[in-house]
C-alpha atoms as a PDB file:
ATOM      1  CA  UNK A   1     -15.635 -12.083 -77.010  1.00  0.00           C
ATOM      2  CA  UNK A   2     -12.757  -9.215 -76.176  1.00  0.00           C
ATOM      3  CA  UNK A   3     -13.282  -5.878 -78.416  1.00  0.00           C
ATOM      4  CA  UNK A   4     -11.684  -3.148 -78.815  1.00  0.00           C
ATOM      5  CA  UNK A   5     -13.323  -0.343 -81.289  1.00  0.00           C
ATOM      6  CA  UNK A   6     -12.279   3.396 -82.556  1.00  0.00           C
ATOM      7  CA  UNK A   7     -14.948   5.678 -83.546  1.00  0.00           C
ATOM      8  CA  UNK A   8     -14.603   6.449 -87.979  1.00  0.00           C
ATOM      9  CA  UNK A   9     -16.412   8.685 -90.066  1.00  0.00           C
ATOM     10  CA  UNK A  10     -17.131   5.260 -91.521  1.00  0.00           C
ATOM     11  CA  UNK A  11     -18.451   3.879 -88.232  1.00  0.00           C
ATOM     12  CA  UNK A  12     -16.592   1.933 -85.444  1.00  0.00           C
ATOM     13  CA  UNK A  13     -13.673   0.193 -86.563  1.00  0.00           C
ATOM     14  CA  UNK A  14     -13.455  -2.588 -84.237  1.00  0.00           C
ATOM     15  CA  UNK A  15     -10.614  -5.597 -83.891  1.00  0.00           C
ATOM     16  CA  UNK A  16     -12.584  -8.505 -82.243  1.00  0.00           C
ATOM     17  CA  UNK A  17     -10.944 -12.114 -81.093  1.00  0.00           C
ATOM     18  CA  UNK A  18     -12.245 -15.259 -82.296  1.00  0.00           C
ATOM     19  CA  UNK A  19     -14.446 -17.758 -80.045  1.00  0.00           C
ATOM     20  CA  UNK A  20     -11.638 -20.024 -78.804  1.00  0.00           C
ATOM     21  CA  UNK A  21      -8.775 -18.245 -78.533  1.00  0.00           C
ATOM     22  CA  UNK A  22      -6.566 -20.988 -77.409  1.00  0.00           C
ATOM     23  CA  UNK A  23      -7.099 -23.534 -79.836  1.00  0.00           C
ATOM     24  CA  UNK A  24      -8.177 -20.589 -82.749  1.00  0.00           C
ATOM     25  CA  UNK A  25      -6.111 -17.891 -82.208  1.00  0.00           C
ATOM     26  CA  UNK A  26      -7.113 -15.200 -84.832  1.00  0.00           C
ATOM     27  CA  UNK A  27      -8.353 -11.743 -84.808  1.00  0.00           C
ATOM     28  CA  UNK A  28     -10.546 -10.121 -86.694  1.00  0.00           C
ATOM     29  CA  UNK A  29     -11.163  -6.535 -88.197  1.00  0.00           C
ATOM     30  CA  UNK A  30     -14.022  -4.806 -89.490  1.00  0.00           C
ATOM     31  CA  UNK A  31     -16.049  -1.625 -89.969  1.00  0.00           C
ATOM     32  CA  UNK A  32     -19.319  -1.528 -87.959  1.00  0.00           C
ATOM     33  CA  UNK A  33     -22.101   1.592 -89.401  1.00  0.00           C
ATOM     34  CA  UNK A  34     -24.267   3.650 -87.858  1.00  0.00           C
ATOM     35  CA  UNK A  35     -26.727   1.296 -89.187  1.00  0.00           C
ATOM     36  CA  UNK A  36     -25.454  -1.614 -87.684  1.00  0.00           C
ATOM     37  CA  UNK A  37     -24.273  -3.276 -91.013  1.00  0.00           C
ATOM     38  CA  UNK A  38     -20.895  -5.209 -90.036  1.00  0.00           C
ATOM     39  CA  UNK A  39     -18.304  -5.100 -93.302  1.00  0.00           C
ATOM     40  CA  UNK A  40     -15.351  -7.427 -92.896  1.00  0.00           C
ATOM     41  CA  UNK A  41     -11.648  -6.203 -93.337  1.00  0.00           C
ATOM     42  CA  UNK A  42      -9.589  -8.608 -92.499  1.00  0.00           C
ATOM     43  CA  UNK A  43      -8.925 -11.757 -90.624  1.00  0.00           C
ATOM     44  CA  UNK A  44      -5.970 -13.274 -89.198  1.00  0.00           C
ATOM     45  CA  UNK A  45      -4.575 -16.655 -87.417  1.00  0.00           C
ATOM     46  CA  UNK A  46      -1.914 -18.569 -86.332  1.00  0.00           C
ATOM     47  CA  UNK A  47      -1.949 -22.113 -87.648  1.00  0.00           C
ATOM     48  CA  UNK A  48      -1.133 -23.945 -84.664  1.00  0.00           C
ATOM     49  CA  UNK A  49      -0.066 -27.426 -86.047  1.00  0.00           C
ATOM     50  CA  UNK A  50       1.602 -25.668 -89.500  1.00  0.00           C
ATOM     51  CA  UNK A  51       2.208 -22.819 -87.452  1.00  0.00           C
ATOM     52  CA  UNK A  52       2.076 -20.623 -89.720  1.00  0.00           C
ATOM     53  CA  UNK A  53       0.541 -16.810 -89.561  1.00  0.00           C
ATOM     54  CA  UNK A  54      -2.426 -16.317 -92.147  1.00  0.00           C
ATOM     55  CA  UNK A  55      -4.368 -13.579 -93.599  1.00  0.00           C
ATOM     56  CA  UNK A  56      -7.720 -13.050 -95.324  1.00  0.00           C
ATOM     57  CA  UNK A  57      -8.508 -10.108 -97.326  1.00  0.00           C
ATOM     58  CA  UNK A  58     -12.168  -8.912 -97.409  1.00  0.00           C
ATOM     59  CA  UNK A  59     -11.872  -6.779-100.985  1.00  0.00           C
ATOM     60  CA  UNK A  60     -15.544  -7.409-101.778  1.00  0.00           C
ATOM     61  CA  UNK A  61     -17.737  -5.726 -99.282  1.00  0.00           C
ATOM     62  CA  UNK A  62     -20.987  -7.064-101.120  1.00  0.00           C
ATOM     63  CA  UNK A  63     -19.485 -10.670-100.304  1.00  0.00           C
ATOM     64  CA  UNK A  64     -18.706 -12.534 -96.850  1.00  0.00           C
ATOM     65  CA  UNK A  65     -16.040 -14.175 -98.873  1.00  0.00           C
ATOM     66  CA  UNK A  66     -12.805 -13.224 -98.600  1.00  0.00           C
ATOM     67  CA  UNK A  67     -11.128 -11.960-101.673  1.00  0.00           C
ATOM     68  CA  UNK A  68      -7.067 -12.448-100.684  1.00  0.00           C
ATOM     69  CA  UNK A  69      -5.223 -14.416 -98.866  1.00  0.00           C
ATOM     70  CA  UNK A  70      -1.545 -14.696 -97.393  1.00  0.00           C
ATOM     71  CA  UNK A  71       0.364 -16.575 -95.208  1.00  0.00           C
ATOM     72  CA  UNK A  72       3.605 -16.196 -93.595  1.00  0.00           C
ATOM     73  CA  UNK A  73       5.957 -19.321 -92.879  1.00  0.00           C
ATOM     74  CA  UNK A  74       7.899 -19.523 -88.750  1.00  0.00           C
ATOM     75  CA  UNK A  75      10.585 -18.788 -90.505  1.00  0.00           C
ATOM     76  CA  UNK A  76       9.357 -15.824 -92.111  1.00  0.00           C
ATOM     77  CA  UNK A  77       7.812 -14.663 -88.881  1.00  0.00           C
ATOM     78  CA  UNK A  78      11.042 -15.888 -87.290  1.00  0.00           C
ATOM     79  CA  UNK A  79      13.657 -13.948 -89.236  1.00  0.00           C
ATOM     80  CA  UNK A  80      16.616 -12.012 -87.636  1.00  0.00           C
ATOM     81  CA  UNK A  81      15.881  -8.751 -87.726  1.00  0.00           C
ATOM     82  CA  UNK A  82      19.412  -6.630 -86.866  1.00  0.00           C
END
């Protein structure tokens, strides 16, 4: 799994891509402490058959659950920018 991490005064804040990367593509975030506890920030995907771009909010750091979610249509991802 590819990682890239930046060192917090929370702990390592560290971006991480999912498993299978070709037919998953998402990403996710989180804070990693000194302790070793991992609290999720956010996830993020691309749909492939909707193909839409999605995003999951982690609000509740007692909870693996995410709390919010979003997701952005090809044409919203898509849009001419001038």
């Amino acid at each position: 799994m590819e990682k890239i991490s930046v060192p917090t005064p929370l702990g390592l804040l560290t971006a991480c891509i999912g498993g299978d990367s070709e037919c998953y593509p998402e990403i996710f975030v989180y804070l990693q402490r000194e302790d070793g506890v991992e609290i999720d920030l956010v996830a993020t995907d691309v749909d492939l058959e909707t193909r839409n771009a999605r995003a999951y909010l982690y609000g509740d750091t007692s909870s693996e659950g995410y709390t919010r979610h979003h997701v952005w249509s090809e044409n919203e991802i898509n849009i001419k920018v001038d």
